[in-house]
C-alpha atoms as a PDB file:
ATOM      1  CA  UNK A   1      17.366 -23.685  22.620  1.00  0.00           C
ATOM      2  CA  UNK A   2      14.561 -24.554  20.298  1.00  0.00           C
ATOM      3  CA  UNK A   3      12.779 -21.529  18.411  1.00  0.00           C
ATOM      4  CA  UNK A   4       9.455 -22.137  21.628  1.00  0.00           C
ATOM      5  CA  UNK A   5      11.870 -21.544  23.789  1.00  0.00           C
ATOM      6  CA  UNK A   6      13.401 -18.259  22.281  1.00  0.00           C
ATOM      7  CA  UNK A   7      10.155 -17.437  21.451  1.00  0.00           C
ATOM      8  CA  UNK A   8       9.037 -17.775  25.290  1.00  0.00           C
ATOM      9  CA  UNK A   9      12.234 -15.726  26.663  1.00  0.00           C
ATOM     10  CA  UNK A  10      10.915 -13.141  23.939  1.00  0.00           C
ATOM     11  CA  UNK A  11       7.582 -12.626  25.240  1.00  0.00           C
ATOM     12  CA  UNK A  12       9.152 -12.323  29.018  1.00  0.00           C
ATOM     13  CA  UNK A  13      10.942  -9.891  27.882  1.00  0.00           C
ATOM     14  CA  UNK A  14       8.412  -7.478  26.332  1.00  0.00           C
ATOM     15  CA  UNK A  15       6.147  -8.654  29.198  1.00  0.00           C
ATOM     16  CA  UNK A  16       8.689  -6.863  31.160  1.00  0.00           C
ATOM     17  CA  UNK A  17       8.115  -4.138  28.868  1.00  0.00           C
ATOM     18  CA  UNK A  18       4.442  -3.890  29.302  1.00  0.00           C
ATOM     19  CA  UNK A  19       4.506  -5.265  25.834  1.00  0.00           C
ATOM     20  CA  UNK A  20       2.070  -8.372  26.185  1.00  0.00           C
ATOM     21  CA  UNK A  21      -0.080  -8.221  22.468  1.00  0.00           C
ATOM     22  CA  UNK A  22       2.606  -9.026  19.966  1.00  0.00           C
ATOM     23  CA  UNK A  23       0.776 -12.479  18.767  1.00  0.00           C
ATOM     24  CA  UNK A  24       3.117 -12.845  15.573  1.00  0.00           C
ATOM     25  CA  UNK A  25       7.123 -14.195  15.929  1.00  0.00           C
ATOM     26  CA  UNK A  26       9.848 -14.928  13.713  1.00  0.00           C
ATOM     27  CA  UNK A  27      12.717 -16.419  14.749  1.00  0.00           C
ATOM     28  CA  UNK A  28      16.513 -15.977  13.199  1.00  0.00           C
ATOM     29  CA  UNK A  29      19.496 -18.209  14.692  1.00  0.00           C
ATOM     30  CA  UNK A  30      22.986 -17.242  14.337  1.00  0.00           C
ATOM     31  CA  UNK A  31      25.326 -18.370  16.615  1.00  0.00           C
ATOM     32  CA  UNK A  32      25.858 -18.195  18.944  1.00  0.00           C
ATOM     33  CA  UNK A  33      22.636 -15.564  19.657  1.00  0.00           C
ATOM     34  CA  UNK A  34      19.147 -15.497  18.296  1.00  0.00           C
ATOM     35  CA  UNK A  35      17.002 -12.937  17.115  1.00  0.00           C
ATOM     36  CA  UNK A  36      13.563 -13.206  17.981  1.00  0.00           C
ATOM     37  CA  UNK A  37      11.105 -10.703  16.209  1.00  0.00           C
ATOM     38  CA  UNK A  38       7.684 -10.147  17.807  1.00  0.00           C
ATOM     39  CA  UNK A  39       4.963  -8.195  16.075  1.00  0.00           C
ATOM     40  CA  UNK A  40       1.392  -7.333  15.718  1.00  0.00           C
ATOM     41  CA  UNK A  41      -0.167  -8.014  11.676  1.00  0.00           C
ATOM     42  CA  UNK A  42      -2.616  -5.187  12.530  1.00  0.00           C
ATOM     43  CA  UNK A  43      -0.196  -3.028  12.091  1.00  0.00           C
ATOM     44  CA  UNK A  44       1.595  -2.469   9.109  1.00  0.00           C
ATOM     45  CA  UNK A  45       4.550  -0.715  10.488  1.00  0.00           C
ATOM     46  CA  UNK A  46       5.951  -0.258  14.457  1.00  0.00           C
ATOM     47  CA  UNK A  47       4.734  -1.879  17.754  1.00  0.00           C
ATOM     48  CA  UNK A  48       7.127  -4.777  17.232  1.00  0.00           C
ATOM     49  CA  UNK A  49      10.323  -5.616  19.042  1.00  0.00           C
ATOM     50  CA  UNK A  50      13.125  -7.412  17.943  1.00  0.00           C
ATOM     51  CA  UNK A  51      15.130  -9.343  21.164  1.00  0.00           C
ATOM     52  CA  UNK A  52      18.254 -10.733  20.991  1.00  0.00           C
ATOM     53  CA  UNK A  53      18.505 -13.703  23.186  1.00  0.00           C
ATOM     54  CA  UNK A  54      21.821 -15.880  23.505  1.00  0.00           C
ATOM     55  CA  UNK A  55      21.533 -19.033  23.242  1.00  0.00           C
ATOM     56  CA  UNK A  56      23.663 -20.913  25.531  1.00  0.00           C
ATOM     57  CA  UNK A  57      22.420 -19.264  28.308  1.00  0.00           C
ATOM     58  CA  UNK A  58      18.666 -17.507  27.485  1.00  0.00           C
ATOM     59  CA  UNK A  59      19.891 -14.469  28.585  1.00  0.00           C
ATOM     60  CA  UNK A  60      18.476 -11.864  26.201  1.00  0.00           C
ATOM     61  CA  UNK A  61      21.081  -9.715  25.546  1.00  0.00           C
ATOM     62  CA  UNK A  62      19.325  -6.336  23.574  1.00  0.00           C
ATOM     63  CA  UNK A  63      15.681  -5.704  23.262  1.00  0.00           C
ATOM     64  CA  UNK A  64      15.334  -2.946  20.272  1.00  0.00           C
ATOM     65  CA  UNK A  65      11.845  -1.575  19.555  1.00  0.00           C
ATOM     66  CA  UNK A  66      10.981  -1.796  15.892  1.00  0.00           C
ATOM     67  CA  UNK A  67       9.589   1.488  14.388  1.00  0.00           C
END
């Protein structure tokens, strides 16, 4: 999957989560899952989640709230 992708599966995910105004993301890649971090630069700490997605499939696999 390329990082728009992961990126994309991220933001569905915290969608899901009611989540929707994380504008920043930084994406990490080791296989075989990726983590995904989204966040908010208004904030200088919390709001942000990091989701681990797999990447074979796109199924995200943990969703862990950053504090």
């Amino acid at each position: 999957m390329t990082d728009a992708q992961l990126i994309a599966v991220a933001r569905a995910a915290a969608s899901e989560l009611g989540r929707e105004s994380l504008p920043d993301a930084e994406v990490l890649t080791r296989e075989p899952a990726a983590e995904v971090l989204l966040s908010d630069p208004r904030y200088a700490r919390g709001g942000g989640l990091l989701v681990i997605i797999d990447t074979a499939t796109g199924t995200v696999l943990r969703v862990v709230p950053q504090l």
